[in-house]
N, C-alpha and C. Protein backbone atom coordinates (compact mmCIF):
# COMPACT_ATOMS: atom_id res chain seq x y z
N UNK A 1 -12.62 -29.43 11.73
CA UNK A 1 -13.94 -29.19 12.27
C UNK A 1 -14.98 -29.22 11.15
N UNK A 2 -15.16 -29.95 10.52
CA UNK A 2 -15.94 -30.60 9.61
C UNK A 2 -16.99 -30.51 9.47
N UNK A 3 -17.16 -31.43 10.54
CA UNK A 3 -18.59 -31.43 11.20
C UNK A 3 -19.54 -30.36 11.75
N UNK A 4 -18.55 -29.62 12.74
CA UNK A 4 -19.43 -28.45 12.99
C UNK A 4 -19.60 -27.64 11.57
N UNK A 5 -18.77 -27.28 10.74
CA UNK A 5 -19.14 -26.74 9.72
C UNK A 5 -20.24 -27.36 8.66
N UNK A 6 -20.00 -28.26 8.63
CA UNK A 6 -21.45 -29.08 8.18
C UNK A 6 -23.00 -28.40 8.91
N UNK A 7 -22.68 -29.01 9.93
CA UNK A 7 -24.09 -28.61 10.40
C UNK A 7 -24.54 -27.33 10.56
N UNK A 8 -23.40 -26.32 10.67
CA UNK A 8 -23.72 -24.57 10.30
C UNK A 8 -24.05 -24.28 8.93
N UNK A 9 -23.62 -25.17 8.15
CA UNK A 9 -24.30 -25.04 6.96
C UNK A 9 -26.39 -25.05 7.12
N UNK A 10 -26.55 -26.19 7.81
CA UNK A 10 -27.81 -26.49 8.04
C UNK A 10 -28.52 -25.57 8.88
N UNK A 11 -28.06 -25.26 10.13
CA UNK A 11 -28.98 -24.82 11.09
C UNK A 11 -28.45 -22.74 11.46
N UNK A 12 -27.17 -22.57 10.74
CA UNK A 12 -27.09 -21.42 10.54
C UNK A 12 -26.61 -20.97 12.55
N UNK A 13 -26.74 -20.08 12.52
CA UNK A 13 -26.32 -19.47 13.96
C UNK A 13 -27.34 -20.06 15.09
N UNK A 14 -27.99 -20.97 15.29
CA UNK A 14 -28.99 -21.38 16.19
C UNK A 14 -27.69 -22.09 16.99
N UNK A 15 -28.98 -22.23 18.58
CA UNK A 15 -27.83 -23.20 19.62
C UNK A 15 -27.73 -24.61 19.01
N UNK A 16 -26.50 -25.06 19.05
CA UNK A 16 -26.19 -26.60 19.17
C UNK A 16 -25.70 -27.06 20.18
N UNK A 17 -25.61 -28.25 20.68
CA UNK A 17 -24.69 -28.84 21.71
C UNK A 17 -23.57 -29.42 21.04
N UNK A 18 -22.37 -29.05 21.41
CA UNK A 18 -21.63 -29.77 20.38
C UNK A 18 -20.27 -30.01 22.07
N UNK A 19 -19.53 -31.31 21.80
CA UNK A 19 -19.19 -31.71 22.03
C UNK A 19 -17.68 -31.58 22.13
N UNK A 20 -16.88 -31.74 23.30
CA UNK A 20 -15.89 -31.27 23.01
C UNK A 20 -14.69 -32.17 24.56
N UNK A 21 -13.50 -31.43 24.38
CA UNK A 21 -12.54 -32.30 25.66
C UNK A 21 -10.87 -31.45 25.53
N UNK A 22 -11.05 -30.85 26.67
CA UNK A 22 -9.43 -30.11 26.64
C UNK A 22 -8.64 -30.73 27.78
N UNK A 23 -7.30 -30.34 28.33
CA UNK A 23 -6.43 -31.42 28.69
C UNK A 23 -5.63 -30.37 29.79
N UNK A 24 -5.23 -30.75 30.88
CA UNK A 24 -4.47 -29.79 31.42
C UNK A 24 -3.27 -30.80 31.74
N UNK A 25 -2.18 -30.54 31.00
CA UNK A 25 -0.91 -31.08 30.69
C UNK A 25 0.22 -30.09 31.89
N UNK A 26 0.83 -30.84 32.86
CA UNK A 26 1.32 -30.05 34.10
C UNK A 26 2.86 -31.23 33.37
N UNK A 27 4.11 -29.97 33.88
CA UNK A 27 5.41 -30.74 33.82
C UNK A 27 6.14 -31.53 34.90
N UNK A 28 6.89 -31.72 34.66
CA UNK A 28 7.42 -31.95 36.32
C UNK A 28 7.35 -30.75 37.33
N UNK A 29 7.43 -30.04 37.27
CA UNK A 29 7.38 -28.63 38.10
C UNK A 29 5.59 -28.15 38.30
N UNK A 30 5.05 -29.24 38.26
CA UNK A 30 3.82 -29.24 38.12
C UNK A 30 3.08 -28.08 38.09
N UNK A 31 3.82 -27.24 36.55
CA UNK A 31 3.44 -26.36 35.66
C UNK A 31 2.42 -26.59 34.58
N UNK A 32 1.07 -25.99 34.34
CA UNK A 32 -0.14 -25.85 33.53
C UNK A 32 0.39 -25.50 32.65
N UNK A 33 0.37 -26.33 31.02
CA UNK A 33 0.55 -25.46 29.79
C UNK A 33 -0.73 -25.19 29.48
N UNK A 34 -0.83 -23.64 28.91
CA UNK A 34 -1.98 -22.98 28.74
C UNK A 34 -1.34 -22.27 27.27
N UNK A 35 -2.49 -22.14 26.55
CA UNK A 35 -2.38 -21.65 25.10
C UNK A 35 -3.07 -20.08 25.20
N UNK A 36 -2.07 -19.36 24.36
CA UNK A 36 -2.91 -18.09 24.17
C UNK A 36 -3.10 -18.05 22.79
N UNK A 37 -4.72 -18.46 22.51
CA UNK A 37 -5.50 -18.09 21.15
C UNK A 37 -5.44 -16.97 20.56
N UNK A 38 -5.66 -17.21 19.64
CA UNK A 38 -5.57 -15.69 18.44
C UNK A 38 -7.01 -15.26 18.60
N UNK A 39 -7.77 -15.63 19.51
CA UNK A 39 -9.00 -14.48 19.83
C UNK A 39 -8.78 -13.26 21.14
N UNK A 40 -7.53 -13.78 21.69
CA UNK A 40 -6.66 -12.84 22.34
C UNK A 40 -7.12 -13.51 24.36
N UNK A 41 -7.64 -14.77 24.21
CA UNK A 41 -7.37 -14.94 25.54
C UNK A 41 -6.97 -16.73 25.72
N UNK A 42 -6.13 -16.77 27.27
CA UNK A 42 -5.57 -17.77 27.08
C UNK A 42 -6.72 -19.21 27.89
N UNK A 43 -6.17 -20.26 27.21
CA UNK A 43 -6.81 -21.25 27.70
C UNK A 43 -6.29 -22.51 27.81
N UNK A 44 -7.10 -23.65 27.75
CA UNK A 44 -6.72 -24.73 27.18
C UNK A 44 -6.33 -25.29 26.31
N UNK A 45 -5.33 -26.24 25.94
CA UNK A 45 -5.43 -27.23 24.33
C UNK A 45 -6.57 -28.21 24.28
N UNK A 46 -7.48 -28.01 23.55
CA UNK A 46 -8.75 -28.84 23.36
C UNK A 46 -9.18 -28.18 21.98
N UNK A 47 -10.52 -28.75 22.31
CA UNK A 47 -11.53 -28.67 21.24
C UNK A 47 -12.63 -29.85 20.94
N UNK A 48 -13.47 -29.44 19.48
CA UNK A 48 -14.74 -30.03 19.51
C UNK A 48 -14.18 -31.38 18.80
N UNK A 49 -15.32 -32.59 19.38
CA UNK A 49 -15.17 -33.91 18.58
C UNK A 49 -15.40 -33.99 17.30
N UNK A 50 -15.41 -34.92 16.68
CA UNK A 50 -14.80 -35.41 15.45
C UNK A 50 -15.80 -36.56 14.81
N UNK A 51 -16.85 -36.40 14.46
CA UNK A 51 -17.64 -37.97 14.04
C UNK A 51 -16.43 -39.11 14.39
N UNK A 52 -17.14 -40.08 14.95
CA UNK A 52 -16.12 -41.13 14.98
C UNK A 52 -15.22 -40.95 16.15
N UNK A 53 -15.08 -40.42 16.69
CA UNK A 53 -14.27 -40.05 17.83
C UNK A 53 -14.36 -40.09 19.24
N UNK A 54 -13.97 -41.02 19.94
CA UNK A 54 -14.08 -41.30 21.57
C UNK A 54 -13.88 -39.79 22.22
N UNK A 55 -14.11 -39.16 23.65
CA UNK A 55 -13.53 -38.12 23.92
C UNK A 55 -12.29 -38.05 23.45
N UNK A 56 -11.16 -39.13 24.44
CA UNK A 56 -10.17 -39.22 24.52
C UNK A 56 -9.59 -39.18 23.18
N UNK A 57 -9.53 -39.82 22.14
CA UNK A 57 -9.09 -39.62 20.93
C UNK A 57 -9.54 -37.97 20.37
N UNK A 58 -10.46 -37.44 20.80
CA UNK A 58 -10.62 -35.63 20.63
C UNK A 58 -9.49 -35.29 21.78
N UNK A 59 -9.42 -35.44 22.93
CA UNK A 59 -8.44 -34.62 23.53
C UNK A 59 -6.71 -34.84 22.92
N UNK A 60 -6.47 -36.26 22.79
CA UNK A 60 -5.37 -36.31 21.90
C UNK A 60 -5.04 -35.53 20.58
N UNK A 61 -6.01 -35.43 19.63
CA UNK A 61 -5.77 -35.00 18.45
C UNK A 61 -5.89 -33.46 18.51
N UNK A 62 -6.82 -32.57 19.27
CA UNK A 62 -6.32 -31.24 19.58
C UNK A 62 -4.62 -30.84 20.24
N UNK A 63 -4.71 -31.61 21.17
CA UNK A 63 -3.26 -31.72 21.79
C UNK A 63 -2.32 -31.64 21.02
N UNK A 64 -1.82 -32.45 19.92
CA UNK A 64 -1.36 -32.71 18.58
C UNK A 64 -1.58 -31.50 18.02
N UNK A 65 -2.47 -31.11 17.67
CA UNK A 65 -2.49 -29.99 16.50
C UNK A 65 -2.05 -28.28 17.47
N UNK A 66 -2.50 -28.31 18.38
CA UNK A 66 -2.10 -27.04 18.70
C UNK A 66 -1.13 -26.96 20.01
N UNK A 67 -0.58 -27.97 19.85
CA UNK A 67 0.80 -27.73 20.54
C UNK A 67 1.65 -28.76 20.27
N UNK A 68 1.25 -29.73 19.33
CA UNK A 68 2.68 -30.25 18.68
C UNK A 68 3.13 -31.30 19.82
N UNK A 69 2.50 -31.91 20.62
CA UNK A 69 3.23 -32.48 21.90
C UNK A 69 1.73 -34.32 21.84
N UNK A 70 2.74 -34.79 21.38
CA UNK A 70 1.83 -36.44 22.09
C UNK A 70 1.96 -36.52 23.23
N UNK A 71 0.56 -36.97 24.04
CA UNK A 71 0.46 -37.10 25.56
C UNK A 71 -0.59 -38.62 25.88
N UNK A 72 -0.04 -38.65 26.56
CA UNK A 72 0.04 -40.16 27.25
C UNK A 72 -1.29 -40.84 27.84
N UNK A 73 -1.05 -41.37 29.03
CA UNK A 73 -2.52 -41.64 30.09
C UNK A 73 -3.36 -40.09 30.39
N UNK A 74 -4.16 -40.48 29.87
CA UNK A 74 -5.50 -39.12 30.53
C UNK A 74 -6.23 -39.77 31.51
N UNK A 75 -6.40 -39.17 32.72
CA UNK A 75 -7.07 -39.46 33.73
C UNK A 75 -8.39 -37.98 33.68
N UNK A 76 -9.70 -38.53 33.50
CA UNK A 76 -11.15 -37.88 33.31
C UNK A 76 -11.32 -36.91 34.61
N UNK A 77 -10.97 -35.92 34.81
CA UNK A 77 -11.26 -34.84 35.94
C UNK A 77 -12.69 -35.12 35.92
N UNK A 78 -13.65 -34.31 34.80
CA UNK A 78 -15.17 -33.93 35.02
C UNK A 78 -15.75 -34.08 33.90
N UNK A 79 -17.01 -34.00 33.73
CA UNK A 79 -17.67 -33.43 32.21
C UNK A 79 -18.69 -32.59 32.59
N UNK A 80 -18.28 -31.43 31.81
CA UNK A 80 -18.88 -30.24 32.26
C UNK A 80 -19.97 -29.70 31.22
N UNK A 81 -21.31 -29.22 31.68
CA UNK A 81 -22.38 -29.41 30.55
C UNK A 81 -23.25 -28.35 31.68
N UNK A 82 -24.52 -27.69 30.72
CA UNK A 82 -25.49 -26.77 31.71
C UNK A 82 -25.37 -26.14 30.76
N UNK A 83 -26.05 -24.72 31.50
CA UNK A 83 -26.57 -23.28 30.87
C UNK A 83 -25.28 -22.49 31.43
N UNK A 84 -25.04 -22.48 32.16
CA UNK A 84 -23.70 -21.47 32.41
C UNK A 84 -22.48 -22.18 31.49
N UNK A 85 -22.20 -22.92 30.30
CA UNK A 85 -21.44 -23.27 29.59
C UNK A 85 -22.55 -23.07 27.90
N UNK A 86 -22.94 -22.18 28.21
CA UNK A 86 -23.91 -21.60 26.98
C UNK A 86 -22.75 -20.47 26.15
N UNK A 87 -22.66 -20.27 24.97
CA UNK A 87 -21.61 -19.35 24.47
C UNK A 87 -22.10 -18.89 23.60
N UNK A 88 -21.98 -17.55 23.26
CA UNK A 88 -22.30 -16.95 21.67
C UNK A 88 -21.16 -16.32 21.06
N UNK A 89 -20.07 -17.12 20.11
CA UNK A 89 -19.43 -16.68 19.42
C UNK A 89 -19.39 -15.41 18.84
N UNK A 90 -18.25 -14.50 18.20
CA UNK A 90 -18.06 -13.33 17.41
C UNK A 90 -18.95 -13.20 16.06
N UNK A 91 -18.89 -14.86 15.71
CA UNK A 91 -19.44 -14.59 14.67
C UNK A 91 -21.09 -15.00 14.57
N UNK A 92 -21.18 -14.89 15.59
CA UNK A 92 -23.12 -15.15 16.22
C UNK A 92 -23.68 -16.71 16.21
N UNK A 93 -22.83 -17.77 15.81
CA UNK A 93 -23.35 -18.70 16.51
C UNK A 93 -23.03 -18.95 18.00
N UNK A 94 -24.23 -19.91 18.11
CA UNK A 94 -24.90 -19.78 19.97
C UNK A 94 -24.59 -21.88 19.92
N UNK A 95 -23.85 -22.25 21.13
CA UNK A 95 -23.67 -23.36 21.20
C UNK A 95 -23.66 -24.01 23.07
N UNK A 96 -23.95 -24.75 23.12
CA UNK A 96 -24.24 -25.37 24.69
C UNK A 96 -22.89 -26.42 24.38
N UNK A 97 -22.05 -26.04 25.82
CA UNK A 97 -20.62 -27.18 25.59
C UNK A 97 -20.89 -27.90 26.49
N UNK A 98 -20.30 -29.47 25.58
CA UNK A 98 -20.11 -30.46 26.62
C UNK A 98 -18.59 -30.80 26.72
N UNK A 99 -18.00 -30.46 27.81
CA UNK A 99 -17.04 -30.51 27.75
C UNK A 99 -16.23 -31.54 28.70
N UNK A 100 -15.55 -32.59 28.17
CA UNK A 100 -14.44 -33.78 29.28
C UNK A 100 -13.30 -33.32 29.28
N UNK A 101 -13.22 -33.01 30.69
CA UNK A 101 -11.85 -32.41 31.37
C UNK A 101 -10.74 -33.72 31.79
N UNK A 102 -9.42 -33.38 31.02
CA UNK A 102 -8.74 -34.42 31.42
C UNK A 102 -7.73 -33.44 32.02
N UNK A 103 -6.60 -34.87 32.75
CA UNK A 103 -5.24 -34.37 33.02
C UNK A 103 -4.08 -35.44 32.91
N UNK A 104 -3.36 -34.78 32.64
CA UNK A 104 -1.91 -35.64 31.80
C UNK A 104 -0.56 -35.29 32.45
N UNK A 105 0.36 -35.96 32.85
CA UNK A 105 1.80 -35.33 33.15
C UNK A 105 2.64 -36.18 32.11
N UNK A 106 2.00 -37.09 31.23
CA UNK A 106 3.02 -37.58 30.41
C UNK A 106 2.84 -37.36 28.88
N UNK A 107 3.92 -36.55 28.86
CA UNK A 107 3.75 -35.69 27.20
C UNK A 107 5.16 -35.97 26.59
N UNK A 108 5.49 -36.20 25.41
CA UNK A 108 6.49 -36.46 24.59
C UNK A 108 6.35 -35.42 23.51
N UNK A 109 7.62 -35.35 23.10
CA UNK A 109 7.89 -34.48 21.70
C UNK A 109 8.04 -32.60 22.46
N UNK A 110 8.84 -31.85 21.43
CA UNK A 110 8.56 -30.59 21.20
C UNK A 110 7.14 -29.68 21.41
N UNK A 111 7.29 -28.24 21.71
CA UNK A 111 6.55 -27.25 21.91
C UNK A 111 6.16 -27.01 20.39
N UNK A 112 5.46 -26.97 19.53
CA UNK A 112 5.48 -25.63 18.41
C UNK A 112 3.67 -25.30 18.52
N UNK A 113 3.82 -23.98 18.00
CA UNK A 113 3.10 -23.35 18.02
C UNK A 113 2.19 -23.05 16.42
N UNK A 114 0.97 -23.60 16.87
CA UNK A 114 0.06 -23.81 15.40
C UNK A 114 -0.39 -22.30 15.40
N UNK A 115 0.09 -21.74 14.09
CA UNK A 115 -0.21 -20.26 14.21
C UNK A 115 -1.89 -19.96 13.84
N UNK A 116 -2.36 -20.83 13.66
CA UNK A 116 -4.09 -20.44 13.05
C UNK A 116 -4.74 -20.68 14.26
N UNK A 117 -4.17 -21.62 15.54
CA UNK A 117 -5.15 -21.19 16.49
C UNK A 117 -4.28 -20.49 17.88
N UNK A 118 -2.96 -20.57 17.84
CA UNK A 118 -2.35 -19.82 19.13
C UNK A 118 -1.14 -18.42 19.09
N UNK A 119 -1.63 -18.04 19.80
CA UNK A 119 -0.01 -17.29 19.78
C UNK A 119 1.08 -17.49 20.23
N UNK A 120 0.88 -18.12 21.49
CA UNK A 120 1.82 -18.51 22.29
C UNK A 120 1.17 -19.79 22.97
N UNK A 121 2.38 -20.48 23.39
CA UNK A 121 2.00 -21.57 24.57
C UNK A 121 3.32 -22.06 25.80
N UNK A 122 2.49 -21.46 26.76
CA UNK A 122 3.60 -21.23 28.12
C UNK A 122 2.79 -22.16 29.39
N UNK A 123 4.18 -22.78 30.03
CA UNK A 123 3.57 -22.98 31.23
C UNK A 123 3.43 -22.19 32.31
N UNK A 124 2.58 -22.45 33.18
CA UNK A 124 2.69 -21.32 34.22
C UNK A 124 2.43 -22.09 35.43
N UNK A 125 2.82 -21.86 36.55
CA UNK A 125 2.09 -21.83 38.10
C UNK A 125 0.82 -21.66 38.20
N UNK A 126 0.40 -22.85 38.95
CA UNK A 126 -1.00 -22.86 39.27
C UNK A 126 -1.85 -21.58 39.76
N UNK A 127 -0.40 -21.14 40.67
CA UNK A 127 -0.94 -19.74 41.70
C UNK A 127 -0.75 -18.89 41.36
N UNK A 128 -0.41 -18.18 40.00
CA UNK A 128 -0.11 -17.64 39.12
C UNK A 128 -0.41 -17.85 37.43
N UNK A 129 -1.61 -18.05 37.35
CA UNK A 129 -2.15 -17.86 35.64
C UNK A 129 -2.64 -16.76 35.30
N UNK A 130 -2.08 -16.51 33.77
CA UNK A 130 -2.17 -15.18 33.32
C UNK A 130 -3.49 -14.69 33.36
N UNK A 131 -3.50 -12.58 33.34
CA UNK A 131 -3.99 -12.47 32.84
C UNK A 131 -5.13 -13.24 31.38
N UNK A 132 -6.66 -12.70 31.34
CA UNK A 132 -6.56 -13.21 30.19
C UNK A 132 -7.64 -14.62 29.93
N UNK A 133 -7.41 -15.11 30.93
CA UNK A 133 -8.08 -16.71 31.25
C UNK A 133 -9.80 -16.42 31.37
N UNK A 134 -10.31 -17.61 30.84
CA UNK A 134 -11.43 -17.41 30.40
C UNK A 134 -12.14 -17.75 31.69
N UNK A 135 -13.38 -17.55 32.34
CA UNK A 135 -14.02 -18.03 33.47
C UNK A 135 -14.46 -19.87 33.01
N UNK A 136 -14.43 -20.17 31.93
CA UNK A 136 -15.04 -21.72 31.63
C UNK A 136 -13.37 -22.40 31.86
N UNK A 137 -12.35 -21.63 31.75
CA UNK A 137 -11.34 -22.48 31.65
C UNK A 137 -10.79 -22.26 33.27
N UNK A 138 -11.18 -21.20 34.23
CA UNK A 138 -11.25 -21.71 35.61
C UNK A 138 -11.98 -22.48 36.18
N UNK A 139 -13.03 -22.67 35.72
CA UNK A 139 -13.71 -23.77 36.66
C UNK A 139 -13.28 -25.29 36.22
N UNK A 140 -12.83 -25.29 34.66
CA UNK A 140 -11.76 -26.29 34.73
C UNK A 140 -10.82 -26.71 35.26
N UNK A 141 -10.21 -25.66 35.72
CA UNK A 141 -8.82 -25.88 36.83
C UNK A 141 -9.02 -25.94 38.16
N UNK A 142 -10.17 -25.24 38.36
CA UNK A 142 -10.57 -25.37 40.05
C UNK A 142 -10.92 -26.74 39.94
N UNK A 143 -11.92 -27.16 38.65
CA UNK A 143 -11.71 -28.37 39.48
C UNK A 143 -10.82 -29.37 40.33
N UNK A 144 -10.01 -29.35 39.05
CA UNK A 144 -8.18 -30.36 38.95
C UNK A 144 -8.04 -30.02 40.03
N UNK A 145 -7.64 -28.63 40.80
CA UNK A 145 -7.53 -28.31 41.91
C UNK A 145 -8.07 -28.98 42.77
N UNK A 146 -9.35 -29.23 43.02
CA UNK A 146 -9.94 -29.83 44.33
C UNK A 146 -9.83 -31.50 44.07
N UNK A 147 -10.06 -31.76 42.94
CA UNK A 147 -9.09 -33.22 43.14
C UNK A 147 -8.32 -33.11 43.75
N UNK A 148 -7.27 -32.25 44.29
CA UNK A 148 -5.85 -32.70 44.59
C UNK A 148 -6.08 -32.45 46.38
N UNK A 149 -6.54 -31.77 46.56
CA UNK A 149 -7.29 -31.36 47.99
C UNK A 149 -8.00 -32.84 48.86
């Protein structure tokens, strides 16, 4: 995250829009893997883009880093952007997300767990997600959801 750190160099805790794309990776048992962050709630595998970087090549390369798993065809759920996706971090920067929602059932490789951003990473039942879940990362899933509807 480079970049964002770059530009916090510049503009300090003010809002940015910064850019971003998480992935909802379901197994055959068309089970959600969901990550539980070391800020203590669970979510998505995503994160912010990358200079140079298509969404899709950002949703791949988070995927990769915090769960260790290459994944396949992404099909674009939504892109989600507004004032109710306004955030003010712990450490007081304020950022407006743009966020591209994908979904994947084809993933290769091992589970591991990147200890600097998760604690765990479990699948779960749709009708059943933990405790814990962020309200930006339900309206991600409701969406997926009403696709399927």
């Amino acid at each position: 995250m480079d970049y964002v750190r770059d530009l916090r160099e510049l503009v300090g805790h003010r809002p940015l829009i910064l850019t971003g794309s998480v992935v909802l990776i379901l197994n055959e048992n068309e089970e959600l893997l969901l990550q539980h962050r070391t800020d203590g709630g669970w979510g998505l595998p995503g994160g912010l883009m990358e200079l140079g970087e298509s969404m899709e090549d950002t949703a791949r390369r988070e995927v990769k880093e915090e769960t260790g798993l290459v994944i396949g065809g992404l099909k674009l759920i939504d892109v989600f952007s507004g004032p109710e996706f306004y955030f003010k971090v712990s450490n007081g920067d304020e950022l407006y997300s743009v966020t591209a929602v994908y979904v994947t059932n084809e993933v290769k490789g091992n589970l591991e767990v990147d200890e600097n951003e998760s604690l765990d990473i479990q699948y779960f039942n749709l009708n059943d997600l933990p405790e814990g879940l962020t309200d930006e990362y339900y309206v991600y899933i409701n969406s997926y959801i009403k696709h399927l509807i």
